[in-house]
N, C-alpha and C. Protein backbone atom coordinates (compact mmCIF):
# COMPACT_ATOMS: atom_id res chain seq x y z
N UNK A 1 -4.94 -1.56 -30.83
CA UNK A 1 -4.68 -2.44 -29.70
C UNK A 1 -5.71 -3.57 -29.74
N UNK A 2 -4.88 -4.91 -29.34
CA UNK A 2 -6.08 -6.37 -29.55
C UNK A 2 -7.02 -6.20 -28.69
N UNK A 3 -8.08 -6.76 -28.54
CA UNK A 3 -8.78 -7.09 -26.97
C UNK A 3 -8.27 -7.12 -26.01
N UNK A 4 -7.27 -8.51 -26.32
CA UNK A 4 -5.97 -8.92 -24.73
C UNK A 4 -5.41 -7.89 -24.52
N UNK A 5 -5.05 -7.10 -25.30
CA UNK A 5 -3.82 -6.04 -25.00
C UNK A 5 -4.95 -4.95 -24.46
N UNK A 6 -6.01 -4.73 -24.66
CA UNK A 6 -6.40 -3.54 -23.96
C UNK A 6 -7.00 -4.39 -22.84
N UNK A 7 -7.42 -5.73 -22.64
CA UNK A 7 -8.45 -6.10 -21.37
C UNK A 7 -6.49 -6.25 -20.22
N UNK A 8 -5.67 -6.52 -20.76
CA UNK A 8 -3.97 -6.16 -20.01
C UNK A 8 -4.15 -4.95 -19.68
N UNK A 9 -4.45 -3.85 -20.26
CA UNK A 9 -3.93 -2.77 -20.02
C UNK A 9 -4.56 -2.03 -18.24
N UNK A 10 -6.03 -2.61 -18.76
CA UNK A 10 -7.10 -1.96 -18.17
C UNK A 10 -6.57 -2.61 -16.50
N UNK A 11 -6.31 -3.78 -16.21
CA UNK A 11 -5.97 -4.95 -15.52
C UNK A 11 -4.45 -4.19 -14.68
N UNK A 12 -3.81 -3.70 -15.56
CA UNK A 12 -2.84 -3.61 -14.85
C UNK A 12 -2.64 -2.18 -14.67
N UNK A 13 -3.70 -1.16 -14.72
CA UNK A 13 -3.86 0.18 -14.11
C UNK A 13 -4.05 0.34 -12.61
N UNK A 14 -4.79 -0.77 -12.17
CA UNK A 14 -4.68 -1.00 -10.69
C UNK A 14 -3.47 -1.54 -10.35
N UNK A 15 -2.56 -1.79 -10.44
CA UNK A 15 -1.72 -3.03 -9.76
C UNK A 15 -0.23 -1.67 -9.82
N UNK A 16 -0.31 -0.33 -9.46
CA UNK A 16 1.07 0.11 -9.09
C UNK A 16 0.82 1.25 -7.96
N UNK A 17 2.02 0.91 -7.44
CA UNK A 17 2.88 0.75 -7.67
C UNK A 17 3.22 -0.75 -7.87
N UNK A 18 4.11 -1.47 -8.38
CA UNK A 18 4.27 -2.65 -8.30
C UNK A 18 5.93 -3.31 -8.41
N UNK A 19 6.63 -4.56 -7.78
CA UNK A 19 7.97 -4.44 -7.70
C UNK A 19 7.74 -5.73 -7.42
N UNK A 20 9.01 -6.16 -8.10
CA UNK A 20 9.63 -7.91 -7.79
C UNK A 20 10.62 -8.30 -6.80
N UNK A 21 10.29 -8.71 -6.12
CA UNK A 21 11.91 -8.81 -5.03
C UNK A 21 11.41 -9.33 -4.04
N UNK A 22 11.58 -9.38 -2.51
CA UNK A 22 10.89 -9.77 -1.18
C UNK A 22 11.63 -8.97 -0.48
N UNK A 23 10.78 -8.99 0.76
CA UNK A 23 10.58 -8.02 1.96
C UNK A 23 11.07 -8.92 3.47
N UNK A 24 12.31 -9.01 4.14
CA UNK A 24 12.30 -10.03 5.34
C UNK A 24 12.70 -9.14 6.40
N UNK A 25 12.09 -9.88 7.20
CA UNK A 25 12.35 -8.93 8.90
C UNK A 25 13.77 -9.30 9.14
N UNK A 26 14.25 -8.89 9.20
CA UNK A 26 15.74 -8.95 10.04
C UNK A 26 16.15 -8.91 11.42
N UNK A 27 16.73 -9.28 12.27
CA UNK A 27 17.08 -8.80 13.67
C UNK A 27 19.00 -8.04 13.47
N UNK A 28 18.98 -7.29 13.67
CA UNK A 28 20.92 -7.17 13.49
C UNK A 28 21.10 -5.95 15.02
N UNK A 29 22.53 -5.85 15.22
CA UNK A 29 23.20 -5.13 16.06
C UNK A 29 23.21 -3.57 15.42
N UNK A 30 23.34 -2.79 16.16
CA UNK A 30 22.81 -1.84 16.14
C UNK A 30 24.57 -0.95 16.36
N UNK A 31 24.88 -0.22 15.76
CA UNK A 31 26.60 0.81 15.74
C UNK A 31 26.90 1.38 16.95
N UNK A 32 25.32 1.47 17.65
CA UNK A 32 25.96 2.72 19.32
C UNK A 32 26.72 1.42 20.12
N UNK A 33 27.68 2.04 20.66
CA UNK A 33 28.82 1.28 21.69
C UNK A 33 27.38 1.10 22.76
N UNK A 34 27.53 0.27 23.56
CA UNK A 34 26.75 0.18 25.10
C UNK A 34 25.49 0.05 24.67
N UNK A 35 24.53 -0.03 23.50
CA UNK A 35 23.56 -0.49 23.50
C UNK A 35 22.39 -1.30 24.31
N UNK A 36 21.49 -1.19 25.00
CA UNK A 36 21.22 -2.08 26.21
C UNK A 36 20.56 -3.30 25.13
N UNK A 37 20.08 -2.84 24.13
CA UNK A 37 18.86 -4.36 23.57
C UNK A 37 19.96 -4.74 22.93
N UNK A 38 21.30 -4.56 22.37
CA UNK A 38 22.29 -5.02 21.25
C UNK A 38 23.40 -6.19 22.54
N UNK A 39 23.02 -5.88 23.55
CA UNK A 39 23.89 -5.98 24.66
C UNK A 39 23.30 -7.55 25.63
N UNK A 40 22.01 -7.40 25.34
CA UNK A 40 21.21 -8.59 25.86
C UNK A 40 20.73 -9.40 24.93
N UNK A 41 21.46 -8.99 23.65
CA UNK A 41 21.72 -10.24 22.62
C UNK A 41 20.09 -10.35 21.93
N UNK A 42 19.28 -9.45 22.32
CA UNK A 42 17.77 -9.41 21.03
C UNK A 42 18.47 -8.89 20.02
N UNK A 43 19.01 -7.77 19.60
CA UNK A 43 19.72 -7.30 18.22
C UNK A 43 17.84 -6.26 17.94
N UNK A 44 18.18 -5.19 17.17
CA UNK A 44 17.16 -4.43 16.71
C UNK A 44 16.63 -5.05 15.14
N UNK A 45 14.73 -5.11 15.08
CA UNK A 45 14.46 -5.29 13.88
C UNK A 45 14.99 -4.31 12.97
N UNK A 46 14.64 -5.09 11.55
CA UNK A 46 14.82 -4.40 10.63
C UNK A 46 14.41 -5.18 9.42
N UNK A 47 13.75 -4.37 8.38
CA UNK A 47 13.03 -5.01 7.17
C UNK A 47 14.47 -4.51 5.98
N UNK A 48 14.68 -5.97 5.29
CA UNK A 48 15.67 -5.75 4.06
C UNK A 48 15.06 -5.86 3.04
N UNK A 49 14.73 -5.28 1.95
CA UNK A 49 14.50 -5.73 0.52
C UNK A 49 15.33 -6.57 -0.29
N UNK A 50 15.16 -7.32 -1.16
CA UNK A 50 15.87 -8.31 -2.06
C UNK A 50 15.64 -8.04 -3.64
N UNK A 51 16.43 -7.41 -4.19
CA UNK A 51 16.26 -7.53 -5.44
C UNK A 51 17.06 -7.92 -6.06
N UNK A 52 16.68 -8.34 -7.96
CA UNK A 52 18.03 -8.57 -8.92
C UNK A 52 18.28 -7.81 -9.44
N UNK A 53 19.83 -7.28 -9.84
CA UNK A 53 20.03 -6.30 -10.59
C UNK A 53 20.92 -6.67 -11.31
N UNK A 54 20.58 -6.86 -12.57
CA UNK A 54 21.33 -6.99 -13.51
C UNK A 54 22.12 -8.45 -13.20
N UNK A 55 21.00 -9.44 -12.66
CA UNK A 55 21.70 -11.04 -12.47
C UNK A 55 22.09 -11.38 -10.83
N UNK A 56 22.23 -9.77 -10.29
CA UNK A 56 22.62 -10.23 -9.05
C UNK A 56 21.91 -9.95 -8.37
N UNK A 57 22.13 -10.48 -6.89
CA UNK A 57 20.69 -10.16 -5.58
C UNK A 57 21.48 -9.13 -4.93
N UNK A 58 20.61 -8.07 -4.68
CA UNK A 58 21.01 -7.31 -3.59
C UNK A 58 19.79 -6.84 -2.30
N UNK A 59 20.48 -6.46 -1.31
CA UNK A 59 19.54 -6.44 -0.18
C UNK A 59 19.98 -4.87 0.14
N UNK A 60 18.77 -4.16 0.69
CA UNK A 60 18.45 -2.89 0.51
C UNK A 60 18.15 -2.98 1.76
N UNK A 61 18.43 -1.84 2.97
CA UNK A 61 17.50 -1.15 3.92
C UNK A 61 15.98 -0.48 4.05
N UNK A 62 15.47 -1.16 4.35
CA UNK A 62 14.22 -0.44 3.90
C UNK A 62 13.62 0.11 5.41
N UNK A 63 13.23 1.82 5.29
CA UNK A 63 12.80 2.21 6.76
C UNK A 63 11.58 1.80 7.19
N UNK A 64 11.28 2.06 8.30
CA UNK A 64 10.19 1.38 9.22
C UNK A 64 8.68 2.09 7.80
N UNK A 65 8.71 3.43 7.83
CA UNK A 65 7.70 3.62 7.90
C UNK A 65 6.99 3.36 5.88
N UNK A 66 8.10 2.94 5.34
CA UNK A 66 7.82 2.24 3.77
C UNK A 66 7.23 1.19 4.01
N UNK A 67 7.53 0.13 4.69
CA UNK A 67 7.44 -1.15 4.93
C UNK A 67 5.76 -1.52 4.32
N UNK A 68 4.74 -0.64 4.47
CA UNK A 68 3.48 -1.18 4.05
C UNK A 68 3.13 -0.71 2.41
N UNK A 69 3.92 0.38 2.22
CA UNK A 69 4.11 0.77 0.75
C UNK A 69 5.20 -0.42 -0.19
N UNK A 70 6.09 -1.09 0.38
CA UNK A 70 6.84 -1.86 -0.45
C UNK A 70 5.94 -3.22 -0.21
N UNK A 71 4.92 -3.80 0.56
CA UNK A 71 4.35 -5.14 1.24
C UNK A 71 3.31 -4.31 -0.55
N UNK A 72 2.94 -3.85 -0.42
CA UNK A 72 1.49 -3.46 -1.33
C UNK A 72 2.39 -3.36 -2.78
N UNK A 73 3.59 -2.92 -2.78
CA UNK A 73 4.05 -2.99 -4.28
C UNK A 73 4.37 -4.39 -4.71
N UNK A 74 4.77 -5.18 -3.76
CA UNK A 74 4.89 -6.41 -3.98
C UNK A 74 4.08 -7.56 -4.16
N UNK A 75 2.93 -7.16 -3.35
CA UNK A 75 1.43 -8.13 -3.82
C UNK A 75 1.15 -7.92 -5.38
N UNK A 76 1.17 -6.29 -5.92
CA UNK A 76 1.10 -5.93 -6.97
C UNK A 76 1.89 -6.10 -8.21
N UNK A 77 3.20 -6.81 -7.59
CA UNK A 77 3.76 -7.51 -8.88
C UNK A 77 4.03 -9.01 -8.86
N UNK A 78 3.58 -9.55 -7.97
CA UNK A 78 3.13 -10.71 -7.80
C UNK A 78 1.28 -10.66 -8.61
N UNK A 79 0.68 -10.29 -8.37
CA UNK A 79 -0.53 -9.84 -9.56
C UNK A 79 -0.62 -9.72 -11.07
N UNK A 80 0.87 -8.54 -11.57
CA UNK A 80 1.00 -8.71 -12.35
C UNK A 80 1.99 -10.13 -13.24
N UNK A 81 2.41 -10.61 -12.30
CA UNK A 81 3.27 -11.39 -12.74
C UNK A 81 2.64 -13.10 -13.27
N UNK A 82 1.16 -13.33 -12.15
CA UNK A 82 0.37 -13.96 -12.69
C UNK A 82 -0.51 -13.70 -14.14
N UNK A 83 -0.72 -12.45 -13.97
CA UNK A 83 -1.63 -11.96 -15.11
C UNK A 83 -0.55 -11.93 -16.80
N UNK A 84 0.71 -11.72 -16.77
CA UNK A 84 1.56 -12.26 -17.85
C UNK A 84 1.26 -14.06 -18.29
N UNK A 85 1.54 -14.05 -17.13
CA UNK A 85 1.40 -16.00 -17.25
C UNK A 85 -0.32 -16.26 -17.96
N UNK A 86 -0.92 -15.29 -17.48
CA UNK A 86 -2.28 -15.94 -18.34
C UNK A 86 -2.30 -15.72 -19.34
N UNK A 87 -1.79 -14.40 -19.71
CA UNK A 87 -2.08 -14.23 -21.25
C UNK A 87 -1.44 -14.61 -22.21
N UNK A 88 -0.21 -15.47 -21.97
CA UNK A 88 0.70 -15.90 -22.87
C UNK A 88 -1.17 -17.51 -23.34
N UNK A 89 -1.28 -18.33 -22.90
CA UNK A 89 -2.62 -18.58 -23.32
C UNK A 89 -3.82 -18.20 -24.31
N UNK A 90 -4.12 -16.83 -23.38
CA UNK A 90 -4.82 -16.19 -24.62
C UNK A 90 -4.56 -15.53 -25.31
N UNK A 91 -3.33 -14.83 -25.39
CA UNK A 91 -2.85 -14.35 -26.75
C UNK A 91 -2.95 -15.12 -28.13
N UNK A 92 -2.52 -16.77 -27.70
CA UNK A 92 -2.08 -17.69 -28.42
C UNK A 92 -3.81 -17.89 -28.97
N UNK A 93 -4.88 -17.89 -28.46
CA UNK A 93 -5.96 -18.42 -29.09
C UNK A 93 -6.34 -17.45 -29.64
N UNK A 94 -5.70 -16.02 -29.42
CA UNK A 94 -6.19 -14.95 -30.09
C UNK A 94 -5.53 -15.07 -31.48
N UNK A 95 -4.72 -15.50 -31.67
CA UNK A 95 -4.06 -15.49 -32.71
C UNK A 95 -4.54 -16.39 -33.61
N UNK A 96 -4.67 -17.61 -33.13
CA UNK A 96 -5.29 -18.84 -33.79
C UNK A 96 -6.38 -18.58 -34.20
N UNK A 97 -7.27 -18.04 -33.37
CA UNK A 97 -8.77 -17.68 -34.08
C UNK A 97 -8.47 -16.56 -35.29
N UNK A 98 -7.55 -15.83 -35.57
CA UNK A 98 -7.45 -14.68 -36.06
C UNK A 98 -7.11 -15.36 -37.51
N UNK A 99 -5.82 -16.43 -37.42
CA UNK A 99 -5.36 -17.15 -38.61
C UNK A 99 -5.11 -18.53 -38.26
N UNK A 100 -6.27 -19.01 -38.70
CA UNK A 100 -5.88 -20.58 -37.90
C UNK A 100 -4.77 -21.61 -38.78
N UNK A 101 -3.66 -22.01 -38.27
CA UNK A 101 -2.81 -22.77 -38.61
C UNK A 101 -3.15 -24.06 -39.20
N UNK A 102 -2.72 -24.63 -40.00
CA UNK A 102 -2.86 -25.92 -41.27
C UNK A 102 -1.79 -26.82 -40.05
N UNK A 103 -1.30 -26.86 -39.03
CA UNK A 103 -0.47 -27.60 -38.51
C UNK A 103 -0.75 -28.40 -37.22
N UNK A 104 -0.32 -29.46 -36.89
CA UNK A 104 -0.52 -30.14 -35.88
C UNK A 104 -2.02 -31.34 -35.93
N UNK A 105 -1.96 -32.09 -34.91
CA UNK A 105 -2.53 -33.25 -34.96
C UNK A 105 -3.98 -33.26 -35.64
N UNK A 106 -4.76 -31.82 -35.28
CA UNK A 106 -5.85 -31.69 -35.84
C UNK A 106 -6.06 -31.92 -37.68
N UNK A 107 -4.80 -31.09 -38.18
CA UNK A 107 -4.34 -30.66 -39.35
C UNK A 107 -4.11 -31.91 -40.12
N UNK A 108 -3.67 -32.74 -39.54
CA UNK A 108 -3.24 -34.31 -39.76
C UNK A 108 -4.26 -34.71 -40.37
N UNK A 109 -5.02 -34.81 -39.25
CA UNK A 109 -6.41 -35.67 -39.70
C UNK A 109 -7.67 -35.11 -40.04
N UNK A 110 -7.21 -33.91 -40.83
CA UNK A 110 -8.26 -33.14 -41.68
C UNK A 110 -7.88 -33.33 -43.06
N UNK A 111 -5.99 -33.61 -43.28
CA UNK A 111 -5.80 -33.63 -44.38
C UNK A 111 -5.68 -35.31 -44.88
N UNK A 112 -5.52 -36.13 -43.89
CA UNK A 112 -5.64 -37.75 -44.21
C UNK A 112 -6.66 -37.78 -44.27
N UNK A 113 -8.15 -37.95 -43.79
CA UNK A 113 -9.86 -37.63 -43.99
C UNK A 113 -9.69 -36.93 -45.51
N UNK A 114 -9.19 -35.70 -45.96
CA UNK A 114 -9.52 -35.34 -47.29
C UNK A 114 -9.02 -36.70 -48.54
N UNK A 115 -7.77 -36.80 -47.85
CA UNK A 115 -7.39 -37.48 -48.92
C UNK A 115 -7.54 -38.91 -49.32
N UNK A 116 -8.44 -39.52 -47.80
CA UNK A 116 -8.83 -40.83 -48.29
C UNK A 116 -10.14 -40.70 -48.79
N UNK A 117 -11.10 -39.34 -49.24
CA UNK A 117 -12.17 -39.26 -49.72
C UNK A 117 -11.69 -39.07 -51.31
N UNK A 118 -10.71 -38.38 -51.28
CA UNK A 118 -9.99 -38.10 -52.55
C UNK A 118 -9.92 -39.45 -53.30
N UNK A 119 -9.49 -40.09 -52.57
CA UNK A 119 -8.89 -41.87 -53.16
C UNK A 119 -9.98 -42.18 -53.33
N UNK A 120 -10.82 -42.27 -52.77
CA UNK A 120 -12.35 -43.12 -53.54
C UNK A 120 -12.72 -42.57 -54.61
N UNK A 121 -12.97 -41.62 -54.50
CA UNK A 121 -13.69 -41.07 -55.86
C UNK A 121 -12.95 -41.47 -57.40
């Protein structure tokens, strides 16, 4: 395992549970006939989850007493989801330092510099 891949690993032992989606309060009507709060038009909370599955969004019931277990899985893949984004970065310099590439602007003008020393001589 590289550096990155174990200083990733170590990084993302804290961060689970962890989940992609969002968490929104809802207000909706409630199934009992005669309801008094459904009846004076507040409607009962309620927290929905949002996820994709397989391309599509779906919204989930989520009960009262999850609600701080799914808020904490979701900071946690919002965490991890930054921490991907960094290492696509340092992977890339890990690599470069490992086998550095003959290509690009630097490469240019290491090999035009050789070769107008070449021409003099």
């Amino acid at each position: 395992m590289s550096s990155s891949q174990q200083r990733l690993w170590n990084q993302l032992q804290g961060y689970w549970p962890a989940l992609k989606g969002s968490l929104a309060l809802v207000h909706k009507p409630c199934i009992r006939p005669n309801c008094p709060t459904c009846a004076s038009g507040k409607k009962h909370p309620n927290y929905l989850l949002a996820v994709t599955d397989k391309g599509r969004r779906r919204c989930l019931y989520v009960p009262g007493p999850m609600v701080p277990a799914l808020k904490r899985a979701l900071k946690n893949g919002r965490r991890i989801e930054q921490l991907l984004y960094q290492m696509g970065p340092a992977l890339l310099e890990e690599y470069r330092a490992q086998s550095p590439a003959q290509t690009g602007p630097a490469a240019v003008f290491r090999k035009s510099s050789a070769q107008k020393r070449s021409t003099k001589s």
